[in-house]
C-alpha atoms as a PDB file:
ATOM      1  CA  UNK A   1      91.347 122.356 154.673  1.00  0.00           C
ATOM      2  CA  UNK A   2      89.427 118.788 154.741  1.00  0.00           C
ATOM      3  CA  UNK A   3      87.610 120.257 151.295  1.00  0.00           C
ATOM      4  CA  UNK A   4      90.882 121.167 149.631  1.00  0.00           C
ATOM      5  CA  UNK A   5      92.526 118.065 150.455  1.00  0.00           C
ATOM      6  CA  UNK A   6      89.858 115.959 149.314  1.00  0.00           C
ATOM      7  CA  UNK A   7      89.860 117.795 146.139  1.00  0.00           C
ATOM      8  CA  UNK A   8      92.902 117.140 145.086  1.00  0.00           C
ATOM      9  CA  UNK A   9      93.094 113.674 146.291  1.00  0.00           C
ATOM     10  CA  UNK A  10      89.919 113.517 143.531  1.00  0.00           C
ATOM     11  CA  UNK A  11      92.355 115.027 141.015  1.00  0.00           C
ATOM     12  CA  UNK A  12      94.701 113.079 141.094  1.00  0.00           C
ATOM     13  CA  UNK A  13      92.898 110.168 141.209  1.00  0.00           C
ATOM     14  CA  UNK A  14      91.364 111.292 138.047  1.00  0.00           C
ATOM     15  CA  UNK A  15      94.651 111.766 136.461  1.00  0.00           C
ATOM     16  CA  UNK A  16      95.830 108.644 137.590  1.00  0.00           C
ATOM     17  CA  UNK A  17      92.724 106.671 136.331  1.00  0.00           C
ATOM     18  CA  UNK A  18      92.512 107.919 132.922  1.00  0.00           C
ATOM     19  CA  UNK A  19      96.849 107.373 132.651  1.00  0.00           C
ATOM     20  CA  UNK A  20      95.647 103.424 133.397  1.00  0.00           C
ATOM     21  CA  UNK A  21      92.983 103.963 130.987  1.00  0.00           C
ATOM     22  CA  UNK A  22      94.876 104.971 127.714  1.00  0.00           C
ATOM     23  CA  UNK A  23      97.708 102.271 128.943  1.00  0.00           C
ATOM     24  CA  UNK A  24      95.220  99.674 128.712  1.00  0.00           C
ATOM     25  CA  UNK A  25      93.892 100.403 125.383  1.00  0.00           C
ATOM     26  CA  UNK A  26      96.155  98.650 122.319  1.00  0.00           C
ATOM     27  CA  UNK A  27      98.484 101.045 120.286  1.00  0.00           C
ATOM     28  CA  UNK A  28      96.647 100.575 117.225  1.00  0.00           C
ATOM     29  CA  UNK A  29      98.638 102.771 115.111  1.00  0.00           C
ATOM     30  CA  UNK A  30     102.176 101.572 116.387  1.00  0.00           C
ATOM     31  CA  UNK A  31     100.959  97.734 115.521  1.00  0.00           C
ATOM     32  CA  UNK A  32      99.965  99.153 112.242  1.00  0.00           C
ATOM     33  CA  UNK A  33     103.210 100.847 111.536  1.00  0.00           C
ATOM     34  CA  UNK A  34     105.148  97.664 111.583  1.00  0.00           C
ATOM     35  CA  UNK A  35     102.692  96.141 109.646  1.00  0.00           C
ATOM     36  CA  UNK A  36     103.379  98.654 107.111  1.00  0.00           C
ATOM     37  CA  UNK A  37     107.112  98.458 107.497  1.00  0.00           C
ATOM     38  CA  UNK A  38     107.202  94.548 107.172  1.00  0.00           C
ATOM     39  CA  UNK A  39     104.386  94.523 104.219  1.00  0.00           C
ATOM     40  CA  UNK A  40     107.198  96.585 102.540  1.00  0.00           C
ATOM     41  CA  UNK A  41     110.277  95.366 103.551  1.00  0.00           C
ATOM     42  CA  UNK A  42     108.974  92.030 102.313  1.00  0.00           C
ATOM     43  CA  UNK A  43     107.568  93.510  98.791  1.00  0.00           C
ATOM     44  CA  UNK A  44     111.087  95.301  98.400  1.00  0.00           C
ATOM     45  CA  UNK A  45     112.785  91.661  98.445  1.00  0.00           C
ATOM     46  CA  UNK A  46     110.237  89.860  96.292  1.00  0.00           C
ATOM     47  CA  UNK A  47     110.936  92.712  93.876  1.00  0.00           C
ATOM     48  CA  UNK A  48     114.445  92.757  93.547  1.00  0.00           C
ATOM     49  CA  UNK A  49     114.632  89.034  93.546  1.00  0.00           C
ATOM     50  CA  UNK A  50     112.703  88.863  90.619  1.00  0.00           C
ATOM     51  CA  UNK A  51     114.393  91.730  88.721  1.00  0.00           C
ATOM     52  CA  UNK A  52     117.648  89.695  89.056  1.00  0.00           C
ATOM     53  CA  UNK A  53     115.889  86.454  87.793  1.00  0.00           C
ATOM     54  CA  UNK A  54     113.771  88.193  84.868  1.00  0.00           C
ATOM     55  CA  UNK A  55     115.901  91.107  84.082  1.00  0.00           C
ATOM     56  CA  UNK A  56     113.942  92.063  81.178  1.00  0.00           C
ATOM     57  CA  UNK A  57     113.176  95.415  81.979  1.00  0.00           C
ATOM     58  CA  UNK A  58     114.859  98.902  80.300  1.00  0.00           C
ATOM     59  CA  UNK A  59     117.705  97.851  82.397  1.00  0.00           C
ATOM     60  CA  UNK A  60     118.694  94.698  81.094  1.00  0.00           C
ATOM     61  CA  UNK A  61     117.133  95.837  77.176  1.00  0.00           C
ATOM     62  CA  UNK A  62     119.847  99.019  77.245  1.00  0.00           C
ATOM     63  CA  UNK A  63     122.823  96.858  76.496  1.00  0.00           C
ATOM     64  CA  UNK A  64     123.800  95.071  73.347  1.00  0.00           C
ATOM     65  CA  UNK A  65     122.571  93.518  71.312  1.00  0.00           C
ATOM     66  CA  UNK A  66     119.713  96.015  71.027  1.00  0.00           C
ATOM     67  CA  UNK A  67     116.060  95.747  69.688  1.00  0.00           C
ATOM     68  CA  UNK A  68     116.536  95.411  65.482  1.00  0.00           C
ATOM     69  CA  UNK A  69     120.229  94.284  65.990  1.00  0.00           C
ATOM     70  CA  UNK A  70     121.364  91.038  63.975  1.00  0.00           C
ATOM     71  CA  UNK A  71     124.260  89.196  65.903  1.00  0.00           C
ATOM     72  CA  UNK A  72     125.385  85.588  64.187  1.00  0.00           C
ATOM     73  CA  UNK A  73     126.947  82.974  66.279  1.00  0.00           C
ATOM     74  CA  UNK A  74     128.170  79.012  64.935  1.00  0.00           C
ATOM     75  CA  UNK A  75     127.090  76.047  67.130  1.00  0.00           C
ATOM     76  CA  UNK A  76     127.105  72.643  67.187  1.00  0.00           C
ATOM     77  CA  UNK A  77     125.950  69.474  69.473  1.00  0.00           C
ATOM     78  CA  UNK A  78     128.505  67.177  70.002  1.00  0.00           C
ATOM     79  CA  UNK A  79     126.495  63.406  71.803  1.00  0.00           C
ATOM     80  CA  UNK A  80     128.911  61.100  72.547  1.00  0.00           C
ATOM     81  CA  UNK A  81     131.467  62.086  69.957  1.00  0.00           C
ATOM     82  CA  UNK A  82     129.239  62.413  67.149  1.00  0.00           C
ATOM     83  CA  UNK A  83     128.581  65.889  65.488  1.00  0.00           C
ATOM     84  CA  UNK A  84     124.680  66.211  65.454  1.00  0.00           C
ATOM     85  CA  UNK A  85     123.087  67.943  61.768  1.00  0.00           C
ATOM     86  CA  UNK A  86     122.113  71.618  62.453  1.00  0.00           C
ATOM     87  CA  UNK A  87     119.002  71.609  63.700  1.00  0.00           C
ATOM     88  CA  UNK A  88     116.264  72.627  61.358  1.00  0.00           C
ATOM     89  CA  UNK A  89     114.723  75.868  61.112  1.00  0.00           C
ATOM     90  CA  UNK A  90     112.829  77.143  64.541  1.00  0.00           C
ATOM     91  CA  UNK A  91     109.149  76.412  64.462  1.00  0.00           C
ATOM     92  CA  UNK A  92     108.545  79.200  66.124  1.00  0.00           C
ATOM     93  CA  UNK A  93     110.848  81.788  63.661  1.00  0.00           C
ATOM     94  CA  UNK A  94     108.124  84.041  63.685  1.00  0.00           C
ATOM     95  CA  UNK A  95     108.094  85.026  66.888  1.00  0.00           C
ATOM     96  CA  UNK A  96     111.850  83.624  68.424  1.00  0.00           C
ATOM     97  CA  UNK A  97     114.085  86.895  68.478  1.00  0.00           C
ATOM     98  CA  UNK A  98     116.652  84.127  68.859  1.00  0.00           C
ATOM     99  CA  UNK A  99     116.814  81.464  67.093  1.00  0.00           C
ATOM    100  CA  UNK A 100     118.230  79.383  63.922  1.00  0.00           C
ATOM    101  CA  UNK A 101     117.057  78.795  60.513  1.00  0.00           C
ATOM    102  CA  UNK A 102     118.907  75.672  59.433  1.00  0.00           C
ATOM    103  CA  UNK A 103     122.301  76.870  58.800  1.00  0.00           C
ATOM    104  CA  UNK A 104     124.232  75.789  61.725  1.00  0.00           C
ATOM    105  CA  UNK A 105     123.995  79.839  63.203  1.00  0.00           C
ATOM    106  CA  UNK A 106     122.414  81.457  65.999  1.00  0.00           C
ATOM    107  CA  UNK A 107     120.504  84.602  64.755  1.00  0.00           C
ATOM    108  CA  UNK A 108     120.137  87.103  67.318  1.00  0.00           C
ATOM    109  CA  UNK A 109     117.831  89.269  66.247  1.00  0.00           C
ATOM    110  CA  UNK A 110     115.821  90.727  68.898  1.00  0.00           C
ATOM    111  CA  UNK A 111     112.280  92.130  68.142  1.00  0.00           C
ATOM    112  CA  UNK A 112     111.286  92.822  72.002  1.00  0.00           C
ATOM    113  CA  UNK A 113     112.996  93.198  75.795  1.00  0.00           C
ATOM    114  CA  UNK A 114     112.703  89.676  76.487  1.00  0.00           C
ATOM    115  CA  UNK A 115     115.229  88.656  73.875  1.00  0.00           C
ATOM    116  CA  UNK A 116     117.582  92.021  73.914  1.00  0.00           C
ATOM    117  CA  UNK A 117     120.288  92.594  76.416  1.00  0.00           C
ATOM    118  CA  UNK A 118     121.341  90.700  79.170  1.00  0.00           C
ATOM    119  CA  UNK A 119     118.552  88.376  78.274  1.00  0.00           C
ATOM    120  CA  UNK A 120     120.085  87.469  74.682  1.00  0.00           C
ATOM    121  CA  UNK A 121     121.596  84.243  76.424  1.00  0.00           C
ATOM    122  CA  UNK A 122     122.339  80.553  75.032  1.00  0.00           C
ATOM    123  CA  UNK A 123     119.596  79.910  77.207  1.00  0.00           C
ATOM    124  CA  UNK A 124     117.234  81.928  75.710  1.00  0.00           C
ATOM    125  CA  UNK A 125     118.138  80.534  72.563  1.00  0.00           C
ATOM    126  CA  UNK A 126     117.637  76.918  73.880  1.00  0.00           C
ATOM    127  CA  UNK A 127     114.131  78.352  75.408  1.00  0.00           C
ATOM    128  CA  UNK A 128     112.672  79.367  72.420  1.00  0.00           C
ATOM    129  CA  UNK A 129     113.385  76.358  70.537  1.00  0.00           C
ATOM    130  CA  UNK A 130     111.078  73.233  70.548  1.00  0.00           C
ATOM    131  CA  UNK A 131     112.565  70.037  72.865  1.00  0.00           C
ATOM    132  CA  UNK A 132     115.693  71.648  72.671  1.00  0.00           C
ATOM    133  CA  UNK A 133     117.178  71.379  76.696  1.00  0.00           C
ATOM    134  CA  UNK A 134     120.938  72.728  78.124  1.00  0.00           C
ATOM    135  CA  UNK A 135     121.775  72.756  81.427  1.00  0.00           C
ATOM    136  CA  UNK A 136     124.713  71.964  83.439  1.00  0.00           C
ATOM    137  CA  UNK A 137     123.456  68.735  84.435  1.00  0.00           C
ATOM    138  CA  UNK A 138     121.471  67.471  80.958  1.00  0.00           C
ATOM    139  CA  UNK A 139     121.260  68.059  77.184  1.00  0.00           C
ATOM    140  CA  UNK A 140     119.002  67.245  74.416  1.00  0.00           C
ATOM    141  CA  UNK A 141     119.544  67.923  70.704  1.00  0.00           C
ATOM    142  CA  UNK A 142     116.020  68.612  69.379  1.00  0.00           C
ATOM    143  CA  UNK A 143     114.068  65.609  69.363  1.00  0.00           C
ATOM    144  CA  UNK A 144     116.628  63.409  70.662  1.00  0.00           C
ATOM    145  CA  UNK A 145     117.080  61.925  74.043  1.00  0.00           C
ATOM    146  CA  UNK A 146     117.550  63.487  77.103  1.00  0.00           C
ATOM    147  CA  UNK A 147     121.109  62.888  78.732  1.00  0.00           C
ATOM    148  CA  UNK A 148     122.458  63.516  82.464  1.00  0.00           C
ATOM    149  CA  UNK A 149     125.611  63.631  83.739  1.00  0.00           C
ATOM    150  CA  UNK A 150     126.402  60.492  84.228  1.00  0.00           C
ATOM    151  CA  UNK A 151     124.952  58.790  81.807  1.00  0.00           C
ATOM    152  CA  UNK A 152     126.464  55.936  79.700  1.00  0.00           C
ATOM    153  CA  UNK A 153     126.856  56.609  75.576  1.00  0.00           C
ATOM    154  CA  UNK A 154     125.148  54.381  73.825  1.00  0.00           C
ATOM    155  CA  UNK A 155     125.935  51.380  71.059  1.00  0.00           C
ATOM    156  CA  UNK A 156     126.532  53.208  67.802  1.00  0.00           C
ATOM    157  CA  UNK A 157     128.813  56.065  68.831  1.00  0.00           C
ATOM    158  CA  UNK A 158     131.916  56.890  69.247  1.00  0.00           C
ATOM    159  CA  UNK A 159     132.179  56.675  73.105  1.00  0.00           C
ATOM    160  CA  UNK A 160     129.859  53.934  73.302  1.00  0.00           C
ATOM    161  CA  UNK A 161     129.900  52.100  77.326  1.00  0.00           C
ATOM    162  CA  UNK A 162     131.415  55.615  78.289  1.00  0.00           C
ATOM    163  CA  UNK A 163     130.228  57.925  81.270  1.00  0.00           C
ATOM    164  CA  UNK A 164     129.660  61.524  79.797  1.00  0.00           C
ATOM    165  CA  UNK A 165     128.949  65.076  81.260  1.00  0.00           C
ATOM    166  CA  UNK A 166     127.859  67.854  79.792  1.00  0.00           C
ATOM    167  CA  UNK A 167     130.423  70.526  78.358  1.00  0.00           C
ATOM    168  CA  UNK A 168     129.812  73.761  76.400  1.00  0.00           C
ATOM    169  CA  UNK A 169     132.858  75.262  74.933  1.00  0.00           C
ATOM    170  CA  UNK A 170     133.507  78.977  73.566  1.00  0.00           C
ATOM    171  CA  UNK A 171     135.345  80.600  71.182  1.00  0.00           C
ATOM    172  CA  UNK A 172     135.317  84.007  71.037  1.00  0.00           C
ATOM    173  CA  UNK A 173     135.727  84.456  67.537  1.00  0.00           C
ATOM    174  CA  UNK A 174     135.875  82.499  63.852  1.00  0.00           C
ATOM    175  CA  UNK A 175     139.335  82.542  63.868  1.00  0.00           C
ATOM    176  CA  UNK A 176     140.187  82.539  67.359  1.00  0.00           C
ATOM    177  CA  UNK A 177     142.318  79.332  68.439  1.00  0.00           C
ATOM    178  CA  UNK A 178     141.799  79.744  72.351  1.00  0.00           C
ATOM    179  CA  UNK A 179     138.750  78.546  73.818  1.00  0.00           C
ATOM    180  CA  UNK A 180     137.441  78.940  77.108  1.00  0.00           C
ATOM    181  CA  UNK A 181     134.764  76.155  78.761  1.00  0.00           C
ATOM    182  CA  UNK A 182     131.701  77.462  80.493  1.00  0.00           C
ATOM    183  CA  UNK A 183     131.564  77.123  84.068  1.00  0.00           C
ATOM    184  CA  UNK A 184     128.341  76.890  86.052  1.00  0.00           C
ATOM    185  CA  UNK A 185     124.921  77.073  84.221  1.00  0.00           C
ATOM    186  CA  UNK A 186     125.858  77.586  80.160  1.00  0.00           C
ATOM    187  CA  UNK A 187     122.096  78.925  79.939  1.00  0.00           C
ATOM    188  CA  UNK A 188     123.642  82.153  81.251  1.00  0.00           C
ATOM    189  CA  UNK A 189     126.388  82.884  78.543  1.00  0.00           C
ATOM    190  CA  UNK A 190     125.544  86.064  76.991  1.00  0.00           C
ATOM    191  CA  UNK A 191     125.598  85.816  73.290  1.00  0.00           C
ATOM    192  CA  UNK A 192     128.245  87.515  71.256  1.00  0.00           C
ATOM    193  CA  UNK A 193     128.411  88.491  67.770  1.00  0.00           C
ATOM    194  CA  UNK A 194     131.135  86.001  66.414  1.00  0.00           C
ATOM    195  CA  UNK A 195     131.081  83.356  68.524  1.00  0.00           C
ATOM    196  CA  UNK A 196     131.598  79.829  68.259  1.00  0.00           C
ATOM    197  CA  UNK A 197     129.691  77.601  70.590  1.00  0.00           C
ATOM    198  CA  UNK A 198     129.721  73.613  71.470  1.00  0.00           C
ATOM    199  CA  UNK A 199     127.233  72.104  73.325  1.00  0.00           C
ATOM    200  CA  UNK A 200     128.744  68.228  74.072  1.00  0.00           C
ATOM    201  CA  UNK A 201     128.170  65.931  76.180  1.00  0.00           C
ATOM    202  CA  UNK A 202     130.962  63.717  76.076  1.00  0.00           C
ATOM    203  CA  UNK A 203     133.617  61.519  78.836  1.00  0.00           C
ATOM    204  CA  UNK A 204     135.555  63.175  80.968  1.00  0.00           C
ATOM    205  CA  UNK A 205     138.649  65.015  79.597  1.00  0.00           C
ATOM    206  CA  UNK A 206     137.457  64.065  75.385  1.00  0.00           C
ATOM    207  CA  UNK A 207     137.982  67.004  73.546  1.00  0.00           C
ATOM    208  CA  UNK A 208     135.325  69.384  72.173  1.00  0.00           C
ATOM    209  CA  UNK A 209     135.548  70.225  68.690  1.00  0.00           C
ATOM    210  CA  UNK A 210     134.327  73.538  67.188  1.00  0.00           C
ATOM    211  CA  UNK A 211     131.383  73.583  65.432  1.00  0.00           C
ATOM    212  CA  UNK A 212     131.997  72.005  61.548  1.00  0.00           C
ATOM    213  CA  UNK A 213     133.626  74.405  58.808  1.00  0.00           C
ATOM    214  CA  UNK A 214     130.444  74.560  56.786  1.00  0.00           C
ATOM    215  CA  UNK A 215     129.100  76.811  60.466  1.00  0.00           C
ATOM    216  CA  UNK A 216     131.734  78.892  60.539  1.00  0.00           C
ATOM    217  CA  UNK A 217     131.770  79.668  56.724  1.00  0.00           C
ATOM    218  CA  UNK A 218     128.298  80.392  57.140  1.00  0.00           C
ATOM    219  CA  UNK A 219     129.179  82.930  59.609  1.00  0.00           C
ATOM    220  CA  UNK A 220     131.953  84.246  58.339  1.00  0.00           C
ATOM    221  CA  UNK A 221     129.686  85.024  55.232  1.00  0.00           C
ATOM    222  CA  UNK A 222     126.795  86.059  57.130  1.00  0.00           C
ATOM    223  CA  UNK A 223     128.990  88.597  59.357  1.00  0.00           C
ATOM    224  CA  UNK A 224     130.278  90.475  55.793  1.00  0.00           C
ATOM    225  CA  UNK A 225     126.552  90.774  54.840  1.00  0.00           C
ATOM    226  CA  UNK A 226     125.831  92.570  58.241  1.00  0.00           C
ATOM    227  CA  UNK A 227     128.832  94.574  57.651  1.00  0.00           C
ATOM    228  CA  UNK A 228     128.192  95.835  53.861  1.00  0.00           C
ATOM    229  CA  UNK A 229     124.570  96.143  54.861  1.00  0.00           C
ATOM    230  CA  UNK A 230     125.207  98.086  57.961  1.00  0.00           C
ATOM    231  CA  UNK A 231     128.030 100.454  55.933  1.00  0.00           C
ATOM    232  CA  UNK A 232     125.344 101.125  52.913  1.00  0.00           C
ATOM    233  CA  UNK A 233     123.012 102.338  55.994  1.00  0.00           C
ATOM    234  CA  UNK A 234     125.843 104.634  57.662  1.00  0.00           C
ATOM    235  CA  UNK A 235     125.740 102.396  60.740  1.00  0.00           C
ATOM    236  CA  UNK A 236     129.355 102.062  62.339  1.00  0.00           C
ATOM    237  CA  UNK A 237     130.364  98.141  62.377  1.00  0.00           C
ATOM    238  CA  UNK A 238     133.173  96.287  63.366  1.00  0.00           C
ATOM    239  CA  UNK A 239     134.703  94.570  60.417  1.00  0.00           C
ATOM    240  CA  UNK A 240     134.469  90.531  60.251  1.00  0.00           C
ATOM    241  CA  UNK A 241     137.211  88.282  60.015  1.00  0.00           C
ATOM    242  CA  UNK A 242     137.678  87.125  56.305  1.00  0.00           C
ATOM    243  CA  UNK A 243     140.064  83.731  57.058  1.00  0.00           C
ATOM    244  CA  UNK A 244     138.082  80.265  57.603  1.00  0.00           C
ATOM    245  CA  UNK A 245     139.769  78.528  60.055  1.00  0.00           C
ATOM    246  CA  UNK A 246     139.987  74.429  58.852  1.00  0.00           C
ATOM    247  CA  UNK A 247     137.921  72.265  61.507  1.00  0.00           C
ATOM    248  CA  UNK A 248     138.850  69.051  62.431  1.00  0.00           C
ATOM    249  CA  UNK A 249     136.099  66.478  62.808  1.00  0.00           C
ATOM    250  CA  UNK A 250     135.183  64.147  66.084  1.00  0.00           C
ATOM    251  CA  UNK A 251     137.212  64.945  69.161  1.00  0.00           C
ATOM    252  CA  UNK A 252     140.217  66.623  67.719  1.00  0.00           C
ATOM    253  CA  UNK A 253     139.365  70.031  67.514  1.00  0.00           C
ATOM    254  CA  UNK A 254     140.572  72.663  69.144  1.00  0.00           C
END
């Protein structure tokens, strides 16, 4: 009786010993699992935050304008009440599936991803142009100087001693009359075939002209090209206006 008693005291001593044993060793593979989870929890958020900040993907290249589409757009700088020349011809025209060549117009013509989509913004265009800057705290015409909200306008123009912010204004089309301002950054409007666009930085409340008549001739013109050129081809288009609105000069347009 001693014997079998003893015996399975030993047992259970045995049992008990090696339950202390495994519960003192460290779960390696539960520790790793979480690991695992947060390496990829973390990864998933790095991803998708830089999707929505470089959405250059298939995703963002499916939507118009398209790679080999040709979009026109007018603009004009407006510093301090004085209409800027169009800036010259991009340095980089080569390679800048946005840019201008001289005539007052945006061409959107994008070649690659990067510059097709939701990625054919005004900021892209601003990008991809030499000291050209737009934001909606500064603005710099190419080569010119830098200026911040708040700054005063200097001796020479217009609004000379006057505090001026920065203001981008959009028309929808050449003809249209109604105008909408761009609120938040203007480096995310999405480029539209047609549009008028005003970069200013002027005082508080001036108007913001269109861009001059000679732009908006030059689109109307260019936008009738597309069209007879995308008819020959058997491409469906949507017809161009064929009025030219008049443009007042300075502060008085619309």
């Amino acid at each position: 009786m001693a014997k079998k008693d003893t015996g399975k005291w030993v047992a259970r001593a045995g049992a008990t010993g090696g339950g202390r044993t495994y519960r003192g060793q460290a779960p390696i593979n539960w520790y790793l699992s979480l690991v695992l989870i947060t390496i990829l929890g973390v990864a998933s958020v790095v991803y998708s935050r830089y999707e929505r900040q470089h959405p250059s993907s298939s995703a963002a290249s499916s939507s118009a304008p398209a790679i080999g589409t040709h979009w026109l757009a007018a603009f004009d700088f407006d510093v301090c009440g004085k209409v800027q020349p169009n800036p010259p011809t991009n340095p980089n025209l080569a390679t800048a599936g946005i840019h201008t060549r001289g005539d007052g117009l945006i061409h959107i013509s994008p070649t690659k991803a990067s510059d097709a989509g939701a990625n054919a913004t005004l900021g892209r265009f601003v990008q991809l142009y030499p000291r050209m800057q737009l934001s909606s705290t500064s603005l710099r015409y190419p080569g010119g100087r830098l200026y911040r909200n708040g700054d005063t306008c200097p001796k020479g123009t217009p609004d000379a001693g006057k505090r001026g912010k920065v203001d981008v204004k959009v028309w929808s089309t050449p003809t249209s009359s109604q105008a909408t301002f761009v609120s938040g950054d203007p480096a995310a409007l999405r480029l539209k075939n047609g549009q008028l666009i005003t970069m200013a930085f002027l005082p508080k409340g001036a108007s913001v002209p269109k861009p001059s008549a000679q732009s908006i001739t030059a689109l109307l013109q260019g936008m009738s090209k597309n069209v007879a050129g995308s008819s020959s081809s058997g491409t469906p288009s949507t017809p161009a206006p064929t009025s030219t609105p008049s443009t007042p000069s300075g502060h008085t347009g619309g």
